[in-house]
N, C-alpha and C. Protein backbone atom coordinates (compact mmCIF):
# COMPACT_ATOMS: atom_id res chain seq x y z
N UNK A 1 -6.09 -48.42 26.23
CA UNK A 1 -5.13 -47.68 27.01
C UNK A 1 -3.87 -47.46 26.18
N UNK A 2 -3.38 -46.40 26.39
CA UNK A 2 -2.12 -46.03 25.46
C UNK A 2 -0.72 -46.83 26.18
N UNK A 3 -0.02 -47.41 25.41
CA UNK A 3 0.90 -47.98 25.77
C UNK A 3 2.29 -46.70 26.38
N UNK A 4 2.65 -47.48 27.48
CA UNK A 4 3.45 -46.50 28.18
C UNK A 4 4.78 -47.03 28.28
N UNK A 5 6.16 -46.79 28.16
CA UNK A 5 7.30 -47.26 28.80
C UNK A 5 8.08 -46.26 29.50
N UNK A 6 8.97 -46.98 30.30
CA UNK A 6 9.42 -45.79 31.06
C UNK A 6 11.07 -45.97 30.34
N UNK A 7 11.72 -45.09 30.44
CA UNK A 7 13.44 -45.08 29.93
C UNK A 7 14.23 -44.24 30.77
N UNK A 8 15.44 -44.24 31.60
CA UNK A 8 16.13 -43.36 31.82
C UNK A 8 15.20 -42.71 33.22
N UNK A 9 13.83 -43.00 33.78
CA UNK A 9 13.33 -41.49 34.24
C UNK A 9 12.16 -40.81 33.51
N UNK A 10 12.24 -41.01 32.04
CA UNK A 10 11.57 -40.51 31.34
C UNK A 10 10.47 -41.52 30.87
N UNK A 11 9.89 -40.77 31.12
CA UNK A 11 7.76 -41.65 30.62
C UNK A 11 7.37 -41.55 29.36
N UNK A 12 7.56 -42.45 28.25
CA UNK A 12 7.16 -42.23 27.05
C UNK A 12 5.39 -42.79 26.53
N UNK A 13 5.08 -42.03 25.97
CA UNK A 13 3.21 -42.24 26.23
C UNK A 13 3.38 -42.40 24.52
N UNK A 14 2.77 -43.72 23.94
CA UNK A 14 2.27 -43.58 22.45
C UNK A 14 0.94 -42.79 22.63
N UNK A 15 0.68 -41.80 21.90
CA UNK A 15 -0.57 -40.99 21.96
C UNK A 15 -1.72 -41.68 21.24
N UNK A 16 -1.41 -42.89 20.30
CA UNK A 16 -2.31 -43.91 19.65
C UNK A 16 -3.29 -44.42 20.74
N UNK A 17 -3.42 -44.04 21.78
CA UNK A 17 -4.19 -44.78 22.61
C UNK A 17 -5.60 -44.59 22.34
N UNK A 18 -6.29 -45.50 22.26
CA UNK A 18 -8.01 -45.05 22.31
C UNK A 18 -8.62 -45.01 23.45
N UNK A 19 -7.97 -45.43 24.56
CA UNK A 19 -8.92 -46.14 25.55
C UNK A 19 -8.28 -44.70 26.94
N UNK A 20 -8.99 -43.71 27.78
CA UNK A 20 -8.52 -43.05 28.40
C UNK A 20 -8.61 -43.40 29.96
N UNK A 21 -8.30 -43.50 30.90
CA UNK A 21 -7.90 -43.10 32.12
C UNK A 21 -9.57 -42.51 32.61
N UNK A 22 -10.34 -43.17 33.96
CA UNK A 22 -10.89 -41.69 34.47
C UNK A 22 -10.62 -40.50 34.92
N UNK A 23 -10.77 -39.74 34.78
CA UNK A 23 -10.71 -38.57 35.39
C UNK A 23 -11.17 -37.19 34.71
N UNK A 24 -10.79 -36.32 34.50
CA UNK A 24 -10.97 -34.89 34.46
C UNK A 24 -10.73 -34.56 32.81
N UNK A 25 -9.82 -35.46 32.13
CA UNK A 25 -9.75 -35.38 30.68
C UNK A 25 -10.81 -36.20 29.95
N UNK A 26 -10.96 -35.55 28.82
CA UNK A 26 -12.00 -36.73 27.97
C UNK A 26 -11.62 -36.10 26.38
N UNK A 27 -11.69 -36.92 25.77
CA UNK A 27 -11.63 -36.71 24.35
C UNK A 27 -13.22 -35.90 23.71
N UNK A 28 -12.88 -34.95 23.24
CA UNK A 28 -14.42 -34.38 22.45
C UNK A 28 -14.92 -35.45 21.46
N UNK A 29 -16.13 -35.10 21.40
CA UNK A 29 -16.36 -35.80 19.98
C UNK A 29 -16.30 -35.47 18.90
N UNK A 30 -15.75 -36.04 17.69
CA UNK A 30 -15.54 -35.60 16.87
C UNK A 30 -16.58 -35.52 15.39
N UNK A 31 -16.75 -34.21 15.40
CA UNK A 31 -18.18 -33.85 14.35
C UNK A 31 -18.07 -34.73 13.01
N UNK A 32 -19.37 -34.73 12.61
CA UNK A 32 -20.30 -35.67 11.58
C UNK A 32 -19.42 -35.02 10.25
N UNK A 33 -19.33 -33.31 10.20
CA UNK A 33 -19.21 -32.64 8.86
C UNK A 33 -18.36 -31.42 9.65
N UNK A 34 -17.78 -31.18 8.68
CA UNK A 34 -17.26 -29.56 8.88
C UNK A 34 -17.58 -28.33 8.18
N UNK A 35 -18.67 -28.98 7.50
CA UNK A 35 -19.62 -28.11 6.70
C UNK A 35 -20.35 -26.74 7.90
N UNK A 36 -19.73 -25.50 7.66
CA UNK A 36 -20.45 -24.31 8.77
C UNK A 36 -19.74 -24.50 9.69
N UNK A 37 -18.86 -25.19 10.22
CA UNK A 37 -17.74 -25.23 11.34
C UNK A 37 -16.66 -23.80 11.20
N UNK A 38 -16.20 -23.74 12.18
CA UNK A 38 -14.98 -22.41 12.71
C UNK A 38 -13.77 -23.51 12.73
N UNK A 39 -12.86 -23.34 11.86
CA UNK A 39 -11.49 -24.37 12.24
C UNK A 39 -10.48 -23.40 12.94
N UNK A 40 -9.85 -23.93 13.87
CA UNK A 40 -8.50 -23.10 14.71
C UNK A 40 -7.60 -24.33 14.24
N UNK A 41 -6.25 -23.34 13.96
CA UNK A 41 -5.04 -23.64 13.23
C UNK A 41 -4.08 -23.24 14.37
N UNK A 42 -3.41 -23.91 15.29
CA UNK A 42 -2.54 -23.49 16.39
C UNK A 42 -1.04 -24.08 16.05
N UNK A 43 -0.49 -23.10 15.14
CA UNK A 43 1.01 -23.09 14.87
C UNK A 43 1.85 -22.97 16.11
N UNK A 44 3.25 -23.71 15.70
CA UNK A 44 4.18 -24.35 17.28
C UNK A 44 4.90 -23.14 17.23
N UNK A 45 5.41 -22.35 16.31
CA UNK A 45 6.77 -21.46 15.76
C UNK A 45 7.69 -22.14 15.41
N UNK A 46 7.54 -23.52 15.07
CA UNK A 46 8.39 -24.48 14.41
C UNK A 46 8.84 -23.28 13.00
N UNK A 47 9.76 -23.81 12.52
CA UNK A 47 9.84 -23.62 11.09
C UNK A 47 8.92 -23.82 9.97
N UNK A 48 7.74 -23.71 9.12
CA UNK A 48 7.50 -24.22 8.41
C UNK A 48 5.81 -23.84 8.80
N UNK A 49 5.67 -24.58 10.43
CA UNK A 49 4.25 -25.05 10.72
C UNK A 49 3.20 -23.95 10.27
N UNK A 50 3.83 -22.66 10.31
CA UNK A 50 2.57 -22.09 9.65
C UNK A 50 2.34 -22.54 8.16
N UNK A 51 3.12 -22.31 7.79
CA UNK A 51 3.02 -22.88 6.41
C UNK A 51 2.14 -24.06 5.62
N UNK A 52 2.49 -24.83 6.45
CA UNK A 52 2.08 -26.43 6.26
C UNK A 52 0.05 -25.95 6.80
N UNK A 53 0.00 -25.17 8.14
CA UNK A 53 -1.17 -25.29 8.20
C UNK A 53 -2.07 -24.35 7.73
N UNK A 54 -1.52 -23.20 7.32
CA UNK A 54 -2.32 -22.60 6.26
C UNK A 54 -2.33 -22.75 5.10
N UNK A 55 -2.05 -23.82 4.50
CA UNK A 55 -2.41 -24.78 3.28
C UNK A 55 -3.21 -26.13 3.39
N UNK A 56 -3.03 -26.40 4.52
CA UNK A 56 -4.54 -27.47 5.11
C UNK A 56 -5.32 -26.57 4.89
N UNK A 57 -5.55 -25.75 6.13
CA UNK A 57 -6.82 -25.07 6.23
C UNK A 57 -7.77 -24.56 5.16
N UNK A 58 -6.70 -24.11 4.23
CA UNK A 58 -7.01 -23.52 2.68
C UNK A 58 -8.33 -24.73 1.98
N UNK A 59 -7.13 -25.84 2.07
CA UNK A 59 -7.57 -27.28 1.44
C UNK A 59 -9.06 -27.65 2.04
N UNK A 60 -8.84 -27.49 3.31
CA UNK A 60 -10.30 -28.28 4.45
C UNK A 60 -11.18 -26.67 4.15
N UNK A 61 -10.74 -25.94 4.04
CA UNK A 61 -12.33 -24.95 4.08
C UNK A 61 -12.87 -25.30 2.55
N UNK A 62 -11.81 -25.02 1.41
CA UNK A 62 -12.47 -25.47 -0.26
C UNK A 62 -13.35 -26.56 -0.09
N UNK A 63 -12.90 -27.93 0.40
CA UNK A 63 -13.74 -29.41 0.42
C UNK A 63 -14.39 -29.44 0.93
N UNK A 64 -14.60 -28.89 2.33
CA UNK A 64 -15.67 -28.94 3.02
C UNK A 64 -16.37 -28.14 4.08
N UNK A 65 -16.46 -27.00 2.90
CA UNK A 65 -17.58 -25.52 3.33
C UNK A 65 -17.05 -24.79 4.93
N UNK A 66 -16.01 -25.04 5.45
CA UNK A 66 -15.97 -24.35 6.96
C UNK A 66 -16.28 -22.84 6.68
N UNK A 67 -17.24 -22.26 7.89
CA UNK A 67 -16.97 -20.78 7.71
C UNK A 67 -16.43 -20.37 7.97
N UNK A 68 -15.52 -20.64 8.84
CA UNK A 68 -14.21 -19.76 8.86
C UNK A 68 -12.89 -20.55 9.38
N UNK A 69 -11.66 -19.68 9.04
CA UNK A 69 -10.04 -20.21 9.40
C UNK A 69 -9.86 -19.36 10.65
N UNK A 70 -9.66 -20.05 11.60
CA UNK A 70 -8.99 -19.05 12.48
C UNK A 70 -7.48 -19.38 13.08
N UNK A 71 -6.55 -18.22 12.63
CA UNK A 71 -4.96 -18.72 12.86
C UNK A 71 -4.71 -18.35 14.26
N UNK A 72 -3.91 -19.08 14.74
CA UNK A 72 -3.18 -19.18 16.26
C UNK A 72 -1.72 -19.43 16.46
N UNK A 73 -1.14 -18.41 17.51
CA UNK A 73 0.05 -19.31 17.52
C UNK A 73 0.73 -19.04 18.84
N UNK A 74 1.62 -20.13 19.00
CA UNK A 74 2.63 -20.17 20.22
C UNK A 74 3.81 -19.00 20.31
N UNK A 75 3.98 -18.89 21.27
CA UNK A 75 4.96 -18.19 21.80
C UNK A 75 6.33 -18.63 21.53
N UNK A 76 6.24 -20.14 21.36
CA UNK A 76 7.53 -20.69 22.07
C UNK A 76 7.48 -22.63 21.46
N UNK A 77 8.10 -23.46 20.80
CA UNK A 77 7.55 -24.43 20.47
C UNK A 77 7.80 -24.89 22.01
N UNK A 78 8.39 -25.04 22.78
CA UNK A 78 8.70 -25.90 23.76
C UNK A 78 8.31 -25.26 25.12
N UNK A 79 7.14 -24.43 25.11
CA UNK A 79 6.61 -24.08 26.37
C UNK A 79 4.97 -23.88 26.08
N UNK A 80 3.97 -24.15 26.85
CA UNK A 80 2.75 -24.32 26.63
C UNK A 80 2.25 -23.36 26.10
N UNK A 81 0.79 -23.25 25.45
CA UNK A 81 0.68 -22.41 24.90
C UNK A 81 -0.05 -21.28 25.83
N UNK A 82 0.04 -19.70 25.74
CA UNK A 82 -0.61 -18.75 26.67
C UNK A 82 -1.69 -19.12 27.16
N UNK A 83 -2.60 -18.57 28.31
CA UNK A 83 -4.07 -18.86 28.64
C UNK A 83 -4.28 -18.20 27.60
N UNK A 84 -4.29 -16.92 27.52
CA UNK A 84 -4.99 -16.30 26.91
C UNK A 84 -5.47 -16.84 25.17
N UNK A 85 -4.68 -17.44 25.07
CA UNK A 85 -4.95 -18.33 23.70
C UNK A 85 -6.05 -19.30 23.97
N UNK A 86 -5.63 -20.00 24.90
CA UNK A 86 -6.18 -21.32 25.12
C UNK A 86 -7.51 -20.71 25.09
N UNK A 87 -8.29 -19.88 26.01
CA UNK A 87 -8.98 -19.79 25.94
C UNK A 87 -10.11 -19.24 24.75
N UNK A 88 -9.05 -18.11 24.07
CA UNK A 88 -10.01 -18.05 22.41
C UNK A 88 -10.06 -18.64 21.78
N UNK A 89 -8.88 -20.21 21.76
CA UNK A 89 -9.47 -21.37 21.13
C UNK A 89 -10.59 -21.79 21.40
N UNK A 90 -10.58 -21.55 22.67
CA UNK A 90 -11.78 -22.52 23.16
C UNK A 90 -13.31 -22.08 23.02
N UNK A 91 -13.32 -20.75 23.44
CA UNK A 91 -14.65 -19.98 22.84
C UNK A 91 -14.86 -19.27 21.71
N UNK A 92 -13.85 -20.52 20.53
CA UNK A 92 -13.99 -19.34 19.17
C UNK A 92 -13.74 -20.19 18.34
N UNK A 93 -13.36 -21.32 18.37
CA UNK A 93 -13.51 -22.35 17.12
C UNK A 93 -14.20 -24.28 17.42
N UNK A 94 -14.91 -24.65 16.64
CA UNK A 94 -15.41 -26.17 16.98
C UNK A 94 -14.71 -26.86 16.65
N UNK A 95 -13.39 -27.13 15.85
CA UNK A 95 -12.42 -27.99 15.57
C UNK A 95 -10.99 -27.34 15.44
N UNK A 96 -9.71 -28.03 16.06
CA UNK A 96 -8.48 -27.08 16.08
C UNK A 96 -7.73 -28.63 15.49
N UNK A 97 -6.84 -27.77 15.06
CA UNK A 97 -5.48 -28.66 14.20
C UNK A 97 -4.36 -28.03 15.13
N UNK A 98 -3.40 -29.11 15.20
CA UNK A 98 -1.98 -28.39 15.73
C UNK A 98 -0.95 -29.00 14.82
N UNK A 99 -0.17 -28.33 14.93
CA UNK A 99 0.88 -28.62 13.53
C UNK A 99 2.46 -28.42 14.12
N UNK A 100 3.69 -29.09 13.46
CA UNK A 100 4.92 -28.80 13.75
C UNK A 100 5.27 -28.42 12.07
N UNK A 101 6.41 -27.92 12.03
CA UNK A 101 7.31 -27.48 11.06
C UNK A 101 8.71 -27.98 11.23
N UNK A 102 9.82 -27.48 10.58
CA UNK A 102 11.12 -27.47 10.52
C UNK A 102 11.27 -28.54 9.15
C-alpha cells in the first residue's frame, strides 16, 4: 500500500506504492520486450518535456526494436489530459511514458 499523509487538508500519496486498493483501477502488466511494441510519449507542456522525451523515445526504439514513436501532448500541465487523447492513447499504443520538463 502506498504510504499516505495528510498536511494542511491536503492528501499526499507516495506513488512508490506496490500494493493497490480494490476497486476499478489496476496496474497493467508490464511487457516481457518492447521489441514490435507502439510507444506513446505524452508530453505535460512543461518546458523541456518534449524534449527530454523525444530523446528517450529515440534511445528506447534504437535498443529495443519498437515499431513505432507515437507523440502526445497536453493542453495544459496542470489540467487533465483531453478525452480525446486519452483515448488514442489507449487504442494506439502498448506502452506510454509521461514526462515533465522545465
Amino acid at each position: 500500500m502506498a504510504d499516505t499523509v495528510t498536511v494542511r487538508n491536503v492528501r499526499l500519496v507516495n506513488p512508490a506504492g506496490l500494493e493497490l486498493q480494490v476497486g476499478d483501477f489496476r496496474l497493467n502488466d508490464r511487457p516481457n520486450s518492447l521489441e514490435g511494441k507502439t510507444l506513446g510519449l505524452l508530453e505535460n507542456s512543461k518546458a523541456n518535456s518534449d524534449k527530454v522525451l523525444d530523446e528517450l523515445g529515440r534511445m528506447l526504439q534504437e535498443r529495443h526494436g519498437l515499431r513505432e514513436v507515437r507523440r502526445f501532448s497536453k493542453h495544459s500541465a496542470s489540467l487533465p489530459t483531453k478525452t480525446d487523447v486519452v483515448e488514442d492513447m489507449l487504442n494506439g499504443v502498448d506502452v506510454l511514458i509521461t514526462g515533465v520538463g522545465d
